[in-house]
C-alpha atoms as a PDB file:
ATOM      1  CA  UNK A   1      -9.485  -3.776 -22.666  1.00  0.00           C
ATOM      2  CA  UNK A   2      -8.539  -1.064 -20.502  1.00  0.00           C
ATOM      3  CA  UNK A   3      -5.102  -0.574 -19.283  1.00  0.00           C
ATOM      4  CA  UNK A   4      -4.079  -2.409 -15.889  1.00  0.00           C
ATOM      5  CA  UNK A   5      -2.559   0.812 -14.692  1.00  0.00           C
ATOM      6  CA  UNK A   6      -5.882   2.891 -15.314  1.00  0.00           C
ATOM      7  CA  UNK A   7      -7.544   0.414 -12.971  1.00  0.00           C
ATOM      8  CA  UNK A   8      -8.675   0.918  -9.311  1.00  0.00           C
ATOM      9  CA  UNK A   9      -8.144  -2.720  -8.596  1.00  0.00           C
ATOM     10  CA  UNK A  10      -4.460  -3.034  -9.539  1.00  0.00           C
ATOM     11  CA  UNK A  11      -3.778   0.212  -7.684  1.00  0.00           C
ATOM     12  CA  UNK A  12      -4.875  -0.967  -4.599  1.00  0.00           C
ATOM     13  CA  UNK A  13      -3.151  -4.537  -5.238  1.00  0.00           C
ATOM     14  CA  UNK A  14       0.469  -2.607  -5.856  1.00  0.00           C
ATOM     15  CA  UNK A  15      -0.593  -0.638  -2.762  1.00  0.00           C
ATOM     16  CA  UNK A  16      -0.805  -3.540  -0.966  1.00  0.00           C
ATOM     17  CA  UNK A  17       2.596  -5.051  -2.425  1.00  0.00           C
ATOM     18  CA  UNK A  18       4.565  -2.189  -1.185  1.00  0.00           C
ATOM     19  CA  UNK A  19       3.394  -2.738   2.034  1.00  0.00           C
ATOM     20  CA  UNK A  20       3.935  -5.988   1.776  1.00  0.00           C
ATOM     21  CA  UNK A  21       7.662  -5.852   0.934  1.00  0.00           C
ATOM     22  CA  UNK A  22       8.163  -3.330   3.436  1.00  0.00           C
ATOM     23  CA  UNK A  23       6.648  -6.097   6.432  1.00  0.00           C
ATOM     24  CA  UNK A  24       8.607  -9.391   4.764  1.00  0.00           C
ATOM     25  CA  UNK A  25      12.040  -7.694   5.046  1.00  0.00           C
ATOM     26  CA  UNK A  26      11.592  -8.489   8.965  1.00  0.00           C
ATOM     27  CA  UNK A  27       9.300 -10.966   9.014  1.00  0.00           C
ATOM     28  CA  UNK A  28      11.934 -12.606   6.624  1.00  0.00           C
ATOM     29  CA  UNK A  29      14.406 -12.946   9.708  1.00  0.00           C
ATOM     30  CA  UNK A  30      12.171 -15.150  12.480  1.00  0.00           C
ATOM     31  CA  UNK A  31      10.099 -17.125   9.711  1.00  0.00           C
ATOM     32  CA  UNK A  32      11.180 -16.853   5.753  1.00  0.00           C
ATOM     33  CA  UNK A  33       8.808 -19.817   4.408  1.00  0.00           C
ATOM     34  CA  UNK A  34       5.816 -17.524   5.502  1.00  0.00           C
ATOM     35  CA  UNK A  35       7.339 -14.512   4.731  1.00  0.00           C
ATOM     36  CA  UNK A  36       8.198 -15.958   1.129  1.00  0.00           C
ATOM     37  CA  UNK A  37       4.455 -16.991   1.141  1.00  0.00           C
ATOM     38  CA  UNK A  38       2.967 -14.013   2.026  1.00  0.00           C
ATOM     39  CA  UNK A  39       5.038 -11.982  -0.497  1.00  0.00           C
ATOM     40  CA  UNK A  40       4.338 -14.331  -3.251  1.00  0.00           C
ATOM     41  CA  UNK A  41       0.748 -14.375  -2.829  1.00  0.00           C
ATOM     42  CA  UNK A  42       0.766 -10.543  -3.236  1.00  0.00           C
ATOM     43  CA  UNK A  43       2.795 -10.169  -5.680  1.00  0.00           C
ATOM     44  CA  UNK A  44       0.332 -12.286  -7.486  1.00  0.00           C
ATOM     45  CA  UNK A  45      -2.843 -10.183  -7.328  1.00  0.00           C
ATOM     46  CA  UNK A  46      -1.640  -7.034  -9.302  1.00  0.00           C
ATOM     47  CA  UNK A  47      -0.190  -9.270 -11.939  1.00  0.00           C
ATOM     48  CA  UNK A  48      -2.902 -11.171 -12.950  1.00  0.00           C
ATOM     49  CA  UNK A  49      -4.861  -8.073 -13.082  1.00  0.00           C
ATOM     50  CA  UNK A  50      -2.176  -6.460 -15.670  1.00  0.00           C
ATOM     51  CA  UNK A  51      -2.393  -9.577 -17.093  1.00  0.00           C
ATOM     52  CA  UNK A  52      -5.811 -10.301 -18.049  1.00  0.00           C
ATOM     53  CA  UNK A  53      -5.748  -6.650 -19.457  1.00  0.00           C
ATOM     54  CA  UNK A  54      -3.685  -7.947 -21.732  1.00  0.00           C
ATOM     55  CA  UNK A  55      -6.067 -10.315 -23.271  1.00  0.00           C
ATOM     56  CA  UNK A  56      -8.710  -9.503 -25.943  1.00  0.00           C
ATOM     57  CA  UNK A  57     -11.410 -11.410 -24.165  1.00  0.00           C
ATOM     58  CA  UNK A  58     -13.263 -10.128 -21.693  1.00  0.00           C
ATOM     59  CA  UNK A  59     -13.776 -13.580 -20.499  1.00  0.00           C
ATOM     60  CA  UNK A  60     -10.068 -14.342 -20.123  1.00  0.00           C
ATOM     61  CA  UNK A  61      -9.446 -10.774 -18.518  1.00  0.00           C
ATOM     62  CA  UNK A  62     -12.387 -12.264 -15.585  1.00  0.00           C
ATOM     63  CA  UNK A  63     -10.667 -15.348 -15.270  1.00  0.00           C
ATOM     64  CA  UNK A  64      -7.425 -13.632 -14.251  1.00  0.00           C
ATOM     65  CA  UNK A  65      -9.714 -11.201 -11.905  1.00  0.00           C
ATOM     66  CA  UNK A  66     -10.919 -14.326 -10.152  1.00  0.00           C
ATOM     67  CA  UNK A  67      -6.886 -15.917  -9.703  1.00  0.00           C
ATOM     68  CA  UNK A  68      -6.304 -12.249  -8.397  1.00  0.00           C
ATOM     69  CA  UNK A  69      -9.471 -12.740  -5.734  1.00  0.00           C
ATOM     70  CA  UNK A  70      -7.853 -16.058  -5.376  1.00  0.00           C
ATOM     71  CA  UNK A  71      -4.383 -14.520  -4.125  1.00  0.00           C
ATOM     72  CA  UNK A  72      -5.808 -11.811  -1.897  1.00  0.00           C
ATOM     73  CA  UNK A  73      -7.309 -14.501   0.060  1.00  0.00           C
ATOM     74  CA  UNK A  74      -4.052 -16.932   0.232  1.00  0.00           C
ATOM     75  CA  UNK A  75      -2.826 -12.846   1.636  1.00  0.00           C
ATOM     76  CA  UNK A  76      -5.539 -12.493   4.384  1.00  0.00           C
ATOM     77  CA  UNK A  77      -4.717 -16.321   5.845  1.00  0.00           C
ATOM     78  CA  UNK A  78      -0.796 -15.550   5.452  1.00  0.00           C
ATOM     79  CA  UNK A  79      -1.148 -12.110   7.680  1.00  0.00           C
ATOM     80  CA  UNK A  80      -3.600 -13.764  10.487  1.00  0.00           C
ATOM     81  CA  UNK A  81      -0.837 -16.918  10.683  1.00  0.00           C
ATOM     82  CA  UNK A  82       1.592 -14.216  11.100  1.00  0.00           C
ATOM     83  CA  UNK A  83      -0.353 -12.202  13.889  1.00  0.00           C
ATOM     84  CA  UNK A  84      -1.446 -15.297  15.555  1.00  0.00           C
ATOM     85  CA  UNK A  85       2.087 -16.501  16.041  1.00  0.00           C
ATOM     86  CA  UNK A  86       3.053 -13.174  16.815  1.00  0.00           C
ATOM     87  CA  UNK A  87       5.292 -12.448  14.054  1.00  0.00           C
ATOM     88  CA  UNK A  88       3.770  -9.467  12.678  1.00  0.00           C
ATOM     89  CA  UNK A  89       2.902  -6.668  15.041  1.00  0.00           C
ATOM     90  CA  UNK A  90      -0.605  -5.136  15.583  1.00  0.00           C
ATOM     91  CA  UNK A  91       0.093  -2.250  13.453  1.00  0.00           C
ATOM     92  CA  UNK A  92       1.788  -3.631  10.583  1.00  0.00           C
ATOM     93  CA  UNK A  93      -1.314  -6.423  10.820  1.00  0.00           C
ATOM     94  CA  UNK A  94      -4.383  -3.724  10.940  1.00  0.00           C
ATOM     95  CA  UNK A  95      -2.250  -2.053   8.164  1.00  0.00           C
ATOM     96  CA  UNK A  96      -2.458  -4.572   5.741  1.00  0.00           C
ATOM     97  CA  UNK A  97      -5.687  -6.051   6.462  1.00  0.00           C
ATOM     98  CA  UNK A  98      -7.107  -2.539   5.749  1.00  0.00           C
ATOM     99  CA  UNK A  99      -4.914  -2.190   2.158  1.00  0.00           C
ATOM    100  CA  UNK A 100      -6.065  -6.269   1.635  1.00  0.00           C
ATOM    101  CA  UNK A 101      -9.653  -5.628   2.024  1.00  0.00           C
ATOM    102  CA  UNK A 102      -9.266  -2.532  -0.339  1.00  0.00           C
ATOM    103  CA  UNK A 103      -7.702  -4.565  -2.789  1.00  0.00           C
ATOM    104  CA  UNK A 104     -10.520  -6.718  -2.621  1.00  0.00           C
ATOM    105  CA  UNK A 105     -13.274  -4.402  -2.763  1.00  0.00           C
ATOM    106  CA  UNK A 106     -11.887  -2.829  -6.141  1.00  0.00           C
ATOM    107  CA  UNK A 107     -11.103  -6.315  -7.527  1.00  0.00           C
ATOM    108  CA  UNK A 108     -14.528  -8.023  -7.016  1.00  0.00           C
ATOM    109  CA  UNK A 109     -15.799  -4.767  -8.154  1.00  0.00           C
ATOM    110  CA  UNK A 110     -13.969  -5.226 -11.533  1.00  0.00           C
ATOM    111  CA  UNK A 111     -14.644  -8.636 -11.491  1.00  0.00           C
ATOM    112  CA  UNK A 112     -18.466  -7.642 -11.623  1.00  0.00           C
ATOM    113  CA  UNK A 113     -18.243  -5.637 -14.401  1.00  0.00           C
ATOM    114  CA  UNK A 114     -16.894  -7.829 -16.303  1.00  0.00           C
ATOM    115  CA  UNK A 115     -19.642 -10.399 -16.045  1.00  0.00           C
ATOM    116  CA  UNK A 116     -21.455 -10.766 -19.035  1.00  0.00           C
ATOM    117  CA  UNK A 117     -24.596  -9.080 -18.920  1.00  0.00           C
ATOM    118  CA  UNK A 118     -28.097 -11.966 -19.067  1.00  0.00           C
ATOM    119  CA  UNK A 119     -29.229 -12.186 -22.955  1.00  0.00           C
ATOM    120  CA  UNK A 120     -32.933 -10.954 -22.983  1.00  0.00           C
ATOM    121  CA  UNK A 121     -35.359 -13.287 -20.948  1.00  0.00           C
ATOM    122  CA  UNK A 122     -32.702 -15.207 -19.330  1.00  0.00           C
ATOM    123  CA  UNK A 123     -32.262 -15.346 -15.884  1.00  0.00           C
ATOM    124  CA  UNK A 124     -29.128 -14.179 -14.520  1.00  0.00           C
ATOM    125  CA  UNK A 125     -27.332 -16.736 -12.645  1.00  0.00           C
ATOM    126  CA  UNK A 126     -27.386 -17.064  -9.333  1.00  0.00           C
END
């Protein structure tokens, strides 16, 4: 298995992290249980990615891909609670969406490639 840190997904997912962090130190102050939620959820995606590189199983790495898909959308839902009840500004909002959608592309992308390719005359699924 490749090594998380070599991996476009996990980049973008410790991308969006930092920005992340940098948004729940204030959102922390009018509403911690969503701030606490929104940070955990993120902090999720780039570690299931480093750890499913871990495994020797490409099957096991996928499954962790999928938990990380998983997380970025429990993200997306956190940050539109946030900017519908006006806790999280425009900017800081578009921001992360943009990083969060990122993180997805490059994580379903992985996720992809690692499903296992049809054996001959099968149909893939759909």
């Amino acid at each position: 298995m490749p090594s998380y840190r070599d991996l476009d997904a996990f980049t973008a997912c410790h991308q969006l992290v930092l920005a992340v962090h940098r948004v729940t130190e204030t959102l922390a102050d009018r509403d911690a249980e969503l701030a606490g939620q929104l940070w955990a959820a993120a902090l999720i995606a780039p570690s299931r990615i480093a750890r499913g590189s871990g495994y020797r199983q490409p099957r096991m790495f996928a499954a962790c891909v999928d938990r990380t898909l998983g997380a970025l959308a429990e993200v997306t839902c956190y940050l539109e609670m946030a900017r519908t009840m006006e806790l999280l500004s425009e900017e800081d909002h578009r921001e992360l969406e943009s990083l969060g959608g990122r993180a997805v592309f490059y994580s379903m992308k992985l996720a992809m490639s690692l499903e296992p390719d049809p054996a001959p005359g099968e149909r893939p699924p759909s």
